[in-house]
C-alpha atoms as a PDB file:
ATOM      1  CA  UNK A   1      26.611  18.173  35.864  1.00  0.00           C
ATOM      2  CA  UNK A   2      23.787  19.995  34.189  1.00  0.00           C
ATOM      3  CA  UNK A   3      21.851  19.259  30.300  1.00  0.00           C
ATOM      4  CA  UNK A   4      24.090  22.756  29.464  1.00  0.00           C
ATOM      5  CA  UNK A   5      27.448  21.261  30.313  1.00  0.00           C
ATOM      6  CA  UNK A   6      26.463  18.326  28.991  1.00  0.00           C
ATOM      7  CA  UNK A   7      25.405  19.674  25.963  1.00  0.00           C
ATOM      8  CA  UNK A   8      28.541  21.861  25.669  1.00  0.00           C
ATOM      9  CA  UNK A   9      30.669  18.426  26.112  1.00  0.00           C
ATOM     10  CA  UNK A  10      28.748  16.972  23.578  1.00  0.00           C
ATOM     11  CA  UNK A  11      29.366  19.544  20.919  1.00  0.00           C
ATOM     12  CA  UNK A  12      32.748  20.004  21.943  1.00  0.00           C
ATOM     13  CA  UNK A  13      33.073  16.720  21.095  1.00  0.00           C
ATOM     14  CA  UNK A  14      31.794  15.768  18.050  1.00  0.00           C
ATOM     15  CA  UNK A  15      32.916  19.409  16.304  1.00  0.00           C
ATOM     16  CA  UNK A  16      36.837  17.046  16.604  1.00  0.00           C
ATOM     17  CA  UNK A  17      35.167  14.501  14.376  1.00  0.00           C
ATOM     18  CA  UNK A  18      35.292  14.784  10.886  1.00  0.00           C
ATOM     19  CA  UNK A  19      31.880  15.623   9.192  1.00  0.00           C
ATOM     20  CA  UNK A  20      31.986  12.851   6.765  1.00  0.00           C
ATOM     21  CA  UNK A  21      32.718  10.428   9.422  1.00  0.00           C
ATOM     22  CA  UNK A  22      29.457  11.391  11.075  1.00  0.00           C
ATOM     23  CA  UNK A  23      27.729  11.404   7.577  1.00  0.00           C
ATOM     24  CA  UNK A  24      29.231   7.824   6.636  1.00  0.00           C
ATOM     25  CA  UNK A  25      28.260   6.666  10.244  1.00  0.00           C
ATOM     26  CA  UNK A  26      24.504   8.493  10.049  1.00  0.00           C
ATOM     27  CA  UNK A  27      23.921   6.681   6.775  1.00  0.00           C
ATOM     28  CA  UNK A  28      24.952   3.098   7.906  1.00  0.00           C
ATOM     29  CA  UNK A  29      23.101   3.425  11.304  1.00  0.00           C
ATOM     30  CA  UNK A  30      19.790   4.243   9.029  1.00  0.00           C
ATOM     31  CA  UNK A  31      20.505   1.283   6.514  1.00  0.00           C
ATOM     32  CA  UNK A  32      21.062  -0.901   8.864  1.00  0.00           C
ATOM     33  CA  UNK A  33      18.004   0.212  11.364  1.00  0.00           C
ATOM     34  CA  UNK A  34      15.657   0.268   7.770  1.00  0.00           C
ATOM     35  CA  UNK A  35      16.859  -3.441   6.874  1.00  0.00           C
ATOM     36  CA  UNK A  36      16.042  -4.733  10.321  1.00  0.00           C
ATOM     37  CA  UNK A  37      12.432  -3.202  10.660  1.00  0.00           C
ATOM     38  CA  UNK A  38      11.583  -4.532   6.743  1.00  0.00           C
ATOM     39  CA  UNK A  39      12.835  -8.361   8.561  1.00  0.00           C
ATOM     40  CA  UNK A  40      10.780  -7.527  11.772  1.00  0.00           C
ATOM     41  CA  UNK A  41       7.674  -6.333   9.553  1.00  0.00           C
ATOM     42  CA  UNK A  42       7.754  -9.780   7.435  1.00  0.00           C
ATOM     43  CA  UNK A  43       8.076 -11.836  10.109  1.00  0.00           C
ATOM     44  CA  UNK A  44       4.949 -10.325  12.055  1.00  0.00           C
ATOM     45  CA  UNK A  45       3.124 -11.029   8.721  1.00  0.00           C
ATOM     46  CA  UNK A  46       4.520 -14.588   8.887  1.00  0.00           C
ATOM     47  CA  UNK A  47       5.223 -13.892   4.935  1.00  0.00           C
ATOM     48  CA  UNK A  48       8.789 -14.140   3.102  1.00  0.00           C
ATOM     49  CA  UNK A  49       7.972 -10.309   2.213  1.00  0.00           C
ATOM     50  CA  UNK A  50       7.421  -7.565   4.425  1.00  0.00           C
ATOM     51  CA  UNK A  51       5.033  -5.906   2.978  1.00  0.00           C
ATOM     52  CA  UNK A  52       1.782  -7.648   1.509  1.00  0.00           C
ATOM     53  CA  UNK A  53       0.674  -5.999  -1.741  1.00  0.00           C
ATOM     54  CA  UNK A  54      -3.389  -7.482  -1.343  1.00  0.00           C
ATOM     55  CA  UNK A  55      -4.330  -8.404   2.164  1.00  0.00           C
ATOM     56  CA  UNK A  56      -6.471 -11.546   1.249  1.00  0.00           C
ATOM     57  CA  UNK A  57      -8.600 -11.019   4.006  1.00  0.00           C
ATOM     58  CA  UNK A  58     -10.713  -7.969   2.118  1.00  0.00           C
ATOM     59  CA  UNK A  59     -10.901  -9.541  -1.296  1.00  0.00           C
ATOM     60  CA  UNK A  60     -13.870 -11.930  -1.657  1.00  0.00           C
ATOM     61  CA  UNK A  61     -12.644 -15.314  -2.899  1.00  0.00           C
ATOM     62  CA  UNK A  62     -14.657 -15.232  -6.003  1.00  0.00           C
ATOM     63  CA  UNK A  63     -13.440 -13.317  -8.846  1.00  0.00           C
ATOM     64  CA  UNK A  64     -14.728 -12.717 -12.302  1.00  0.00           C
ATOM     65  CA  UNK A  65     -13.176 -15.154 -14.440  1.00  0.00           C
ATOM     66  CA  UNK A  66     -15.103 -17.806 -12.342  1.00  0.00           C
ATOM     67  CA  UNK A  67     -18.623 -15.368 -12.297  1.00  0.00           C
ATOM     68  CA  UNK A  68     -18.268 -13.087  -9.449  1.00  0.00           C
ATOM     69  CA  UNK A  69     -20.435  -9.782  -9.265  1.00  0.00           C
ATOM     70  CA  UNK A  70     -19.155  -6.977 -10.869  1.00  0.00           C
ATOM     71  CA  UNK A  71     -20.400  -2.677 -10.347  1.00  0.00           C
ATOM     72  CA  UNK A  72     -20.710  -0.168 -12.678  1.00  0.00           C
ATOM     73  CA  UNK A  73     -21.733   3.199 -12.687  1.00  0.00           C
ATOM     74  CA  UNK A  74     -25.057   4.210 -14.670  1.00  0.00           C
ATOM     75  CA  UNK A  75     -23.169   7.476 -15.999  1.00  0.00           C
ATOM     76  CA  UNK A  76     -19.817   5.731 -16.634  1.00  0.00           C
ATOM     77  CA  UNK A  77     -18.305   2.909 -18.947  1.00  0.00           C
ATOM     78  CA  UNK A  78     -16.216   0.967 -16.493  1.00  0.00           C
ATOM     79  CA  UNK A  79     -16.921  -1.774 -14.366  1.00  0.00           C
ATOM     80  CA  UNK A  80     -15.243  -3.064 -10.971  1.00  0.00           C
ATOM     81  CA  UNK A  81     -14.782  -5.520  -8.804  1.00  0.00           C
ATOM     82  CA  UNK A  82     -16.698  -4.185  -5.788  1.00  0.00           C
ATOM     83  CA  UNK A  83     -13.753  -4.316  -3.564  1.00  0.00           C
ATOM     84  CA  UNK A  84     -12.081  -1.709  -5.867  1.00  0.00           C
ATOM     85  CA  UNK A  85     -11.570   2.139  -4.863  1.00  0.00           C
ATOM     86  CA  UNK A  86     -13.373   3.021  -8.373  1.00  0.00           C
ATOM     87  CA  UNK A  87     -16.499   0.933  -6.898  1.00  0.00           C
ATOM     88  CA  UNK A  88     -16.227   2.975  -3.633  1.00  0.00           C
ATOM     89  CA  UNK A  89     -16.803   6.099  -5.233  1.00  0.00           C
ATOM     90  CA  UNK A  90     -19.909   5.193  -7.073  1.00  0.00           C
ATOM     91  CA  UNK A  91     -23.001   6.695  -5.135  1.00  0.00           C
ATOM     92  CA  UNK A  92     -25.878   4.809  -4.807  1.00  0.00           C
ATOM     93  CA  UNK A  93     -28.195   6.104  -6.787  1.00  0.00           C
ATOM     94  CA  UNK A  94     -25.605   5.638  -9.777  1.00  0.00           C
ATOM     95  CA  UNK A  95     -24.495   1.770  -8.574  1.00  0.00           C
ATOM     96  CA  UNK A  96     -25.708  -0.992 -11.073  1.00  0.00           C
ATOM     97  CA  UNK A  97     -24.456  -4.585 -10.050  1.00  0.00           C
ATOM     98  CA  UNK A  98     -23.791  -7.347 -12.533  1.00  0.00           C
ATOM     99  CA  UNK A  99     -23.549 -10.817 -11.627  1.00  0.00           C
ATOM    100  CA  UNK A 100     -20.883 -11.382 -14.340  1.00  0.00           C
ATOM    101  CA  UNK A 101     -17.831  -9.437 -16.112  1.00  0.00           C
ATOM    102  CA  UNK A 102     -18.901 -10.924 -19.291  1.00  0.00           C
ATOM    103  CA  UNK A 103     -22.886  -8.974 -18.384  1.00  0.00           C
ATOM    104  CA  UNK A 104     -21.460  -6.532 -17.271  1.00  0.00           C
ATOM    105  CA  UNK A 105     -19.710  -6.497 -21.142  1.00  0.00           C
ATOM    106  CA  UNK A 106     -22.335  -6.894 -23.075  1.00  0.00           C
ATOM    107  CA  UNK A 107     -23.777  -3.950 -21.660  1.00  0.00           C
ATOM    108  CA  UNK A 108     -21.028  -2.085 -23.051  1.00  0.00           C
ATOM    109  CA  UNK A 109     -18.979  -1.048 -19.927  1.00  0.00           C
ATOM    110  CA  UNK A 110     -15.463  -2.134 -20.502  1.00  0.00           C
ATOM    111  CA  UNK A 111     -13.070  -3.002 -17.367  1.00  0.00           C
ATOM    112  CA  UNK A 112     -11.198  -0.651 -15.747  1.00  0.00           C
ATOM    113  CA  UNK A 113      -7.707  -0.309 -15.716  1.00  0.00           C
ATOM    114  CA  UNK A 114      -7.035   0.968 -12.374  1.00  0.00           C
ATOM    115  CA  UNK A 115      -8.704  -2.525 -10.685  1.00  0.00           C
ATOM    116  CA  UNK A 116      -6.617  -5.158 -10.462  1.00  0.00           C
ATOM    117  CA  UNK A 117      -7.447  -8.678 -11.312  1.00  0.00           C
ATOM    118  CA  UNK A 118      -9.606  -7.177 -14.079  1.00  0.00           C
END
């Protein structure tokens, strides 16, 4: 038997199915497959979720409440944590570093909204 009678079987066969039988049975096989890989996923993490929203790993245990650092831009108003995209895009000839939020504030830059835990 060749891949052309095979595939000639094959279509033969599934043109005597009803197309929203397929559909139905296309749409539980990808639910089902979706639901298993989001349980495999958070139990690689070793989480209850599968998906982490901050991998704890890349953000420095100090934050600014307590009096970690903080970056601002000399030609901007907002300041980040320097972990932050915002902070990544600053060049260095523009980076000024505060060792507090509250400095960092009374210099007039305000926090910005896109950083979490601002």
């Amino acid at each position: 038997m060749t891949i052309a009678d095979i595939r000639a079987a094959s279509k033969n066969l599934i043109s005597k199915v009803p197309k929203d039988i397929i559909l139905v049975a296309v749409l539980l096989f990808v639910s089902a497959a979706s639901f298993g890989f989001g349980i495999l996923v958070g139990q690689d993490t070793g989480s209850g979720t599968p998906f982490s929203v901050c991998d704890s790993t890349a953000v420095p245990e100090v934050h600014p409440e307590t009096g970690g650092e903080v970056v601002a831009s000399k030609t901007g108003s907002k300041y980040f944590l320097p972990w932050c995209a915002g902070a990544k895009n600053i060049s260095e000839a523009n980076l000024i570093t505060f060792s507090s939020a509250e400095e960092a504030q009374t210099k007039g830059y305000t926090p910005a909204a896109n950083c979490k835990g601002l």
